[in-house]
C-alpha atoms as a PDB file:
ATOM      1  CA  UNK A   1     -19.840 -24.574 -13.137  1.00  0.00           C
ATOM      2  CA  UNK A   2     -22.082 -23.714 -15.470  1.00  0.00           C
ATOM      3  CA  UNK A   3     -21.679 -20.952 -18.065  1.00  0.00           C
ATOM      4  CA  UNK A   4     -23.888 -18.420 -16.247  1.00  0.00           C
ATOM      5  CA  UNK A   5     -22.039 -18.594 -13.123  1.00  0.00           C
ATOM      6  CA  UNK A   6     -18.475 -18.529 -15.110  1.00  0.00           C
ATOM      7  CA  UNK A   7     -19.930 -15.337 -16.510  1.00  0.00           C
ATOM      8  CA  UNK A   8     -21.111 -14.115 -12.857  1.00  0.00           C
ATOM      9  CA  UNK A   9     -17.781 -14.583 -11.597  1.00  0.00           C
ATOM     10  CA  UNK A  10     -15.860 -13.202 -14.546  1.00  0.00           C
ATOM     11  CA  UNK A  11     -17.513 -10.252 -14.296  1.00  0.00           C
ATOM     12  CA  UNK A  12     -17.355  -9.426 -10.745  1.00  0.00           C
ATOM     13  CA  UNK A  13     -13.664 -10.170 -10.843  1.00  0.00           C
ATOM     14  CA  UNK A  14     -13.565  -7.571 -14.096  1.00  0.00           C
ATOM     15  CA  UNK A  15     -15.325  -5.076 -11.821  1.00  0.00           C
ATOM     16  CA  UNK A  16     -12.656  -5.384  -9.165  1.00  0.00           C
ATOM     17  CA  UNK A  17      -9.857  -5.063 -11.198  1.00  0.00           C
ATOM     18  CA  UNK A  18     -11.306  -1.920 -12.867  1.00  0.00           C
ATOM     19  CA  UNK A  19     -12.078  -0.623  -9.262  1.00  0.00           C
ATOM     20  CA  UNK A  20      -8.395  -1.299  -8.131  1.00  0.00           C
ATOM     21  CA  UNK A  21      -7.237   0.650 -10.905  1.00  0.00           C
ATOM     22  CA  UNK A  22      -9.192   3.480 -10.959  1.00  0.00           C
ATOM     23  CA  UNK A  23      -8.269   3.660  -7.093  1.00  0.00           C
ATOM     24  CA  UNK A  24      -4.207   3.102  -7.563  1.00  0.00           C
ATOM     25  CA  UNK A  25      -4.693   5.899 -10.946  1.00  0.00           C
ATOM     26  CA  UNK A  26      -6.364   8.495  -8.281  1.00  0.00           C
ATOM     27  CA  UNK A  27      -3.807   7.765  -5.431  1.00  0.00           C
ATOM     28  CA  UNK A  28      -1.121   8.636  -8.247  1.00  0.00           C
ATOM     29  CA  UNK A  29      -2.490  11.638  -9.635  1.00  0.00           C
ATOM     30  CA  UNK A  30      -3.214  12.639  -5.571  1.00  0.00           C
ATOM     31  CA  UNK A  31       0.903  12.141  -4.652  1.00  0.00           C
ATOM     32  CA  UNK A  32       0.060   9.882  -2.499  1.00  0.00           C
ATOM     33  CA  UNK A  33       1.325   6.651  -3.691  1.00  0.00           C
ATOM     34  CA  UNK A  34       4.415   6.158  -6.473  1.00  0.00           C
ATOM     35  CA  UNK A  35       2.566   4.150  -9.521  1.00  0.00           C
ATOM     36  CA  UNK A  36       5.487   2.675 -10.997  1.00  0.00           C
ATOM     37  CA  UNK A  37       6.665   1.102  -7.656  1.00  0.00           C
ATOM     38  CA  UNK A  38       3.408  -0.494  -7.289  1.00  0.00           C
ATOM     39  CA  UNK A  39       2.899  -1.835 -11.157  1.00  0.00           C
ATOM     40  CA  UNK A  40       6.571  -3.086 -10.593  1.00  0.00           C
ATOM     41  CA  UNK A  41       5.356  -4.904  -7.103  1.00  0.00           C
ATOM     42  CA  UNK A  42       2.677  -6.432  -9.074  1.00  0.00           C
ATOM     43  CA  UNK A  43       5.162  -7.785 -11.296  1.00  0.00           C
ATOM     44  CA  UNK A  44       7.383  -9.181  -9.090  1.00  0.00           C
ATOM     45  CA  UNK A  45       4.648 -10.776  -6.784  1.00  0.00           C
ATOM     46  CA  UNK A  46       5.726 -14.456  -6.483  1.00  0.00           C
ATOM     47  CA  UNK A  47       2.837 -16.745  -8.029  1.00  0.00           C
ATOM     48  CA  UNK A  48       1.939 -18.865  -5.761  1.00  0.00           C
ATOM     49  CA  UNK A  49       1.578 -22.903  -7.190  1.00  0.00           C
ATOM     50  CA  UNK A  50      -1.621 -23.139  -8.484  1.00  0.00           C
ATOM     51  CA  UNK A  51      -2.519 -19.718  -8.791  1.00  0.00           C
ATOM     52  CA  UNK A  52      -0.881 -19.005 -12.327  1.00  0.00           C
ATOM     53  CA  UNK A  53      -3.924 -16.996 -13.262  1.00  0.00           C
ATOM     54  CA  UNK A  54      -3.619 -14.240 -10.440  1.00  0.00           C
ATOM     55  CA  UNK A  55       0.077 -13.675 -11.667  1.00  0.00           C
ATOM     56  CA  UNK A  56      -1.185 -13.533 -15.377  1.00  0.00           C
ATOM     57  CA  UNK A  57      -3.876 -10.804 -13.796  1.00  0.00           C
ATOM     58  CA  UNK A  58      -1.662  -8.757 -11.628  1.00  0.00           C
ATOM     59  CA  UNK A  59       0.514  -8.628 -14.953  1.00  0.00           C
ATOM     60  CA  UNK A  60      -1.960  -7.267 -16.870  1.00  0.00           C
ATOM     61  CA  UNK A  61      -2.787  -4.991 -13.972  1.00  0.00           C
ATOM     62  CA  UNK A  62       0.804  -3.717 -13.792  1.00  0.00           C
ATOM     63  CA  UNK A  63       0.696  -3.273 -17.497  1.00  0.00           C
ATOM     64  CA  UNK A  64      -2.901  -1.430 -17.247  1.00  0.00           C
ATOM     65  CA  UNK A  65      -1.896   1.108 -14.774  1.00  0.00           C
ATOM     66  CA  UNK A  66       1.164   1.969 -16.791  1.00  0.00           C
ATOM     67  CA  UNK A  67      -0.456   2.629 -20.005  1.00  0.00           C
ATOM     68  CA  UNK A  68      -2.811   5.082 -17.539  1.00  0.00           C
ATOM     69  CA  UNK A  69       0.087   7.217 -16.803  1.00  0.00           C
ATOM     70  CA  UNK A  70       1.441   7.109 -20.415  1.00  0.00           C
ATOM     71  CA  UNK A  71      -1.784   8.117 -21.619  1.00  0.00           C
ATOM     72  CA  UNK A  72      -2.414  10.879 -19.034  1.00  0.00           C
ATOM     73  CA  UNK A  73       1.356  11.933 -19.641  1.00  0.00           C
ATOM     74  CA  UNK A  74       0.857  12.284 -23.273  1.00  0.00           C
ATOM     75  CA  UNK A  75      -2.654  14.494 -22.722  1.00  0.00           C
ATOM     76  CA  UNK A  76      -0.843  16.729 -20.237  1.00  0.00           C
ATOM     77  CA  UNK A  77       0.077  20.498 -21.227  1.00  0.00           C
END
């Protein structure tokens, strides 16, 4: 793989993760799904062998959508 397609890739897979965020953050704000249950599901997701990296990025993920709500928490009246 060369360096311009580890970039291509890289960056499409930072796009989705930002995307899944932003979507998970609205849901919570909207009531309609419980944030914490689903950063803790993220964390608990068996990795798979092989797939280290996709645990490594759910945690992150998890950890992400967390500091979200801490930081819209702290901003609230």
């Amino acid at each position: 793989m060369e360096t311009a397609d580890f970039d291509e890739l890289a960056g499409r897979v930072e796009g989705v993760s930002r995307a899944v965020l932003h979507i998970a953050a609205a849901l919570e704000i909207a009531g309609l799904i419980e944030g914490p249950q689903l950063a803790q599901a993220w964390r608990s997701a068996l990795p798979l062998p092989g797939f280290e990296v996709a645990s490594r990025t759910l945690q992150e993920l998890a950890h992400a959508l967390d500091g979200a709500r801490s930081q819209r928490q702290a901003l609230a009246p």
